[in-house]
Protein backbone atom coordinates (compact mmCIF):
# COMPACT_ATOMS: atom_id res chain seq x y z
CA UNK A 1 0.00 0.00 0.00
CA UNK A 2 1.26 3.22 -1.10
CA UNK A 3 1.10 6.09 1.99
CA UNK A 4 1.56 9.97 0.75
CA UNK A 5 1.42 12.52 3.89
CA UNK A 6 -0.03 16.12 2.53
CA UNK A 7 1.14 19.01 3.93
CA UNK A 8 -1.35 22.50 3.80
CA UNK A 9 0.15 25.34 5.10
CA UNK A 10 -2.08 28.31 2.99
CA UNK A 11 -5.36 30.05 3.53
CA UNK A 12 -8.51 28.53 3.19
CA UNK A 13 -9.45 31.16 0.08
CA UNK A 14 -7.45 33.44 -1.31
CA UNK A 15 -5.13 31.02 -2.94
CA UNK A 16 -5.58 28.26 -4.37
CA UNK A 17 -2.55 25.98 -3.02
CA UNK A 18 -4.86 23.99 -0.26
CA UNK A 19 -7.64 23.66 -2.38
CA UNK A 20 -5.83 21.74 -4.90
CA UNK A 21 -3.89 20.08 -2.54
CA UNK A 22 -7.08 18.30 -1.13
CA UNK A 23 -8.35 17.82 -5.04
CA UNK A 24 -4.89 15.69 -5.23
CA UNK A 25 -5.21 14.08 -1.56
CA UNK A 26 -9.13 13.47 -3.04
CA UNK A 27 -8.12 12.11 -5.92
CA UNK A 28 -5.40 9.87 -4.68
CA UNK A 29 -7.75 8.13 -1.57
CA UNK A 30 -9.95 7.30 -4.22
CA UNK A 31 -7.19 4.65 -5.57
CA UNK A 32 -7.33 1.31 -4.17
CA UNK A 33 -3.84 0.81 -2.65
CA UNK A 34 -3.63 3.95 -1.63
CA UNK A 35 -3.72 5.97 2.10
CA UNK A 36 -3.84 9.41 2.78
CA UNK A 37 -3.03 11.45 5.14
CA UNK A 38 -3.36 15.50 5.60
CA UNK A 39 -2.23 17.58 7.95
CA UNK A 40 -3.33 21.31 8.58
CA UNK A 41 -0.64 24.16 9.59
CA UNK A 42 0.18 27.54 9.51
CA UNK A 43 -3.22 29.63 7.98
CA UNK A 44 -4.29 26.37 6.40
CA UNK A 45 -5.83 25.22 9.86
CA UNK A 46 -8.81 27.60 9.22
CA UNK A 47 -9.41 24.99 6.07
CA UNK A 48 -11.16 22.69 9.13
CA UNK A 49 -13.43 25.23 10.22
CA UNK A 50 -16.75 24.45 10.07
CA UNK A 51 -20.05 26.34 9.09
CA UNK A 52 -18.06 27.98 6.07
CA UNK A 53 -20.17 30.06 3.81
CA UNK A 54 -19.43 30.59 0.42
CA UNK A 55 -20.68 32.21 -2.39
CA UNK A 56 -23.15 29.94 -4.70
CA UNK A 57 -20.81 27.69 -7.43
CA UNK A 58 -17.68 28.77 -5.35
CA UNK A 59 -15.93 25.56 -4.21
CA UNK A 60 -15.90 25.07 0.15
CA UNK A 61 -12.81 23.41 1.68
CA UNK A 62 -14.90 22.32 4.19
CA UNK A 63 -16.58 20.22 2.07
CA UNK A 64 -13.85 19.16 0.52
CA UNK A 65 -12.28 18.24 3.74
CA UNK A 66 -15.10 15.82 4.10
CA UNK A 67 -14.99 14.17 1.18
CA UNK A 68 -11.36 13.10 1.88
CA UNK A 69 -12.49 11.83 5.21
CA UNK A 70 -15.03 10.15 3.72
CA UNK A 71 -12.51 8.49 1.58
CA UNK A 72 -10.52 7.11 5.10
CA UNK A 73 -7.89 9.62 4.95
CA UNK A 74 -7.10 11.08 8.56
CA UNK A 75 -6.63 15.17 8.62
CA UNK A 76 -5.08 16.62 11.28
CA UNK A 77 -4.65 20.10 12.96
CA UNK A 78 -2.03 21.98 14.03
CA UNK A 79 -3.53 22.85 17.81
CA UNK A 80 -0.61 25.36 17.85
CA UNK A 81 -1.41 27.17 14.67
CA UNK A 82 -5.65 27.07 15.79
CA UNK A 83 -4.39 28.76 19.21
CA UNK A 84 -3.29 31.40 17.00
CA UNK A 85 -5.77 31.65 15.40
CA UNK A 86 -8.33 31.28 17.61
CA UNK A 87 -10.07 28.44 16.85
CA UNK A 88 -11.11 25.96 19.08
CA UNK A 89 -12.25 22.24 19.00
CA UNK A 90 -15.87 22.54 18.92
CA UNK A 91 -15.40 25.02 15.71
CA UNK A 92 -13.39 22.31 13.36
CA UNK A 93 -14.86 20.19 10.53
CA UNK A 94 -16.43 16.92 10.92
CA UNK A 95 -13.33 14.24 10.55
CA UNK A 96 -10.72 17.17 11.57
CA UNK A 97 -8.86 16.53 14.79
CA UNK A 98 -6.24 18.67 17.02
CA UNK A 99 -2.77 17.60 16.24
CA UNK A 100 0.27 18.19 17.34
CA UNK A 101 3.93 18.74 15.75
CA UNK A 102 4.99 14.98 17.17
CA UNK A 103 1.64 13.28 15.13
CA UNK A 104 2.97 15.52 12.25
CA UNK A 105 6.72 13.96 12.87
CA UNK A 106 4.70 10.61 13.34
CA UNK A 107 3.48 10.90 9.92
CA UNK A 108 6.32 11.89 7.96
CA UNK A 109 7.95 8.76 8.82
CA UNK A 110 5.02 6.40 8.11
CA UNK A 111 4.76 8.09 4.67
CA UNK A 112 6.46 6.95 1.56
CA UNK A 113 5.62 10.45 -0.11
CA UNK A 114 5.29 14.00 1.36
CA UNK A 115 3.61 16.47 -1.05
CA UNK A 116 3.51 20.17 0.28
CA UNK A 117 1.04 22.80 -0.57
């Protein structure tokens, strides 16, 4: 089984790096053989939040988010980088859980490919 770690590190709009890094992490956990991991940091943690609103036909990383849960890939947090920004637990996405810079650390090593956005 082939393991590829994602690392998101922009805003949730305003750029376009973390939305098409989950379209890839999407796209790959929909191959057989294949698991997925993402991990939130830096102004990409606000990608978790939930209740996003969005303008109609605009896409919503939130959704997105759970579609790549939905697809067994685990997404992590940064709980250092949602101090920062203020958000707490009870405000993150479905799927989305507090991390930490050791699960992070964890991951890197259990992947066989580590794709930054």
């Amino acid at each position: 089984m082939a393991k590829t770690l994602f690392i998101l590190n922009d805003p949730p709009y305003g750029t376009e790096r973390s939305y098409n890094g989950l379209r890839l992490a999407g796209a790959l956990a929909k191959r057989e053989g294949e698991e997925v991991k993402v991990f939130l940091m830096g102004d990409a943690a606000s990608c978790a939040k939930s209740n996003q609103k969005v303008p109609p036909g605009y896409y919503n990383l939130q959704v997105m988010i759970g579609s790549v849960v939905r697809r067994g890939a685990d997404v992590g947090v940064c709980g250092t980088c949602m101090d920062a920004r203020g958000l707490a637990e009870t405000e993150m996405a479905d799927g989305t859980r507090r991390s930490t810079l050791e699960q992070l650390t964890d991951w890197t090593v259990w992947a066989d490919k580590v794709v930054v956005f």
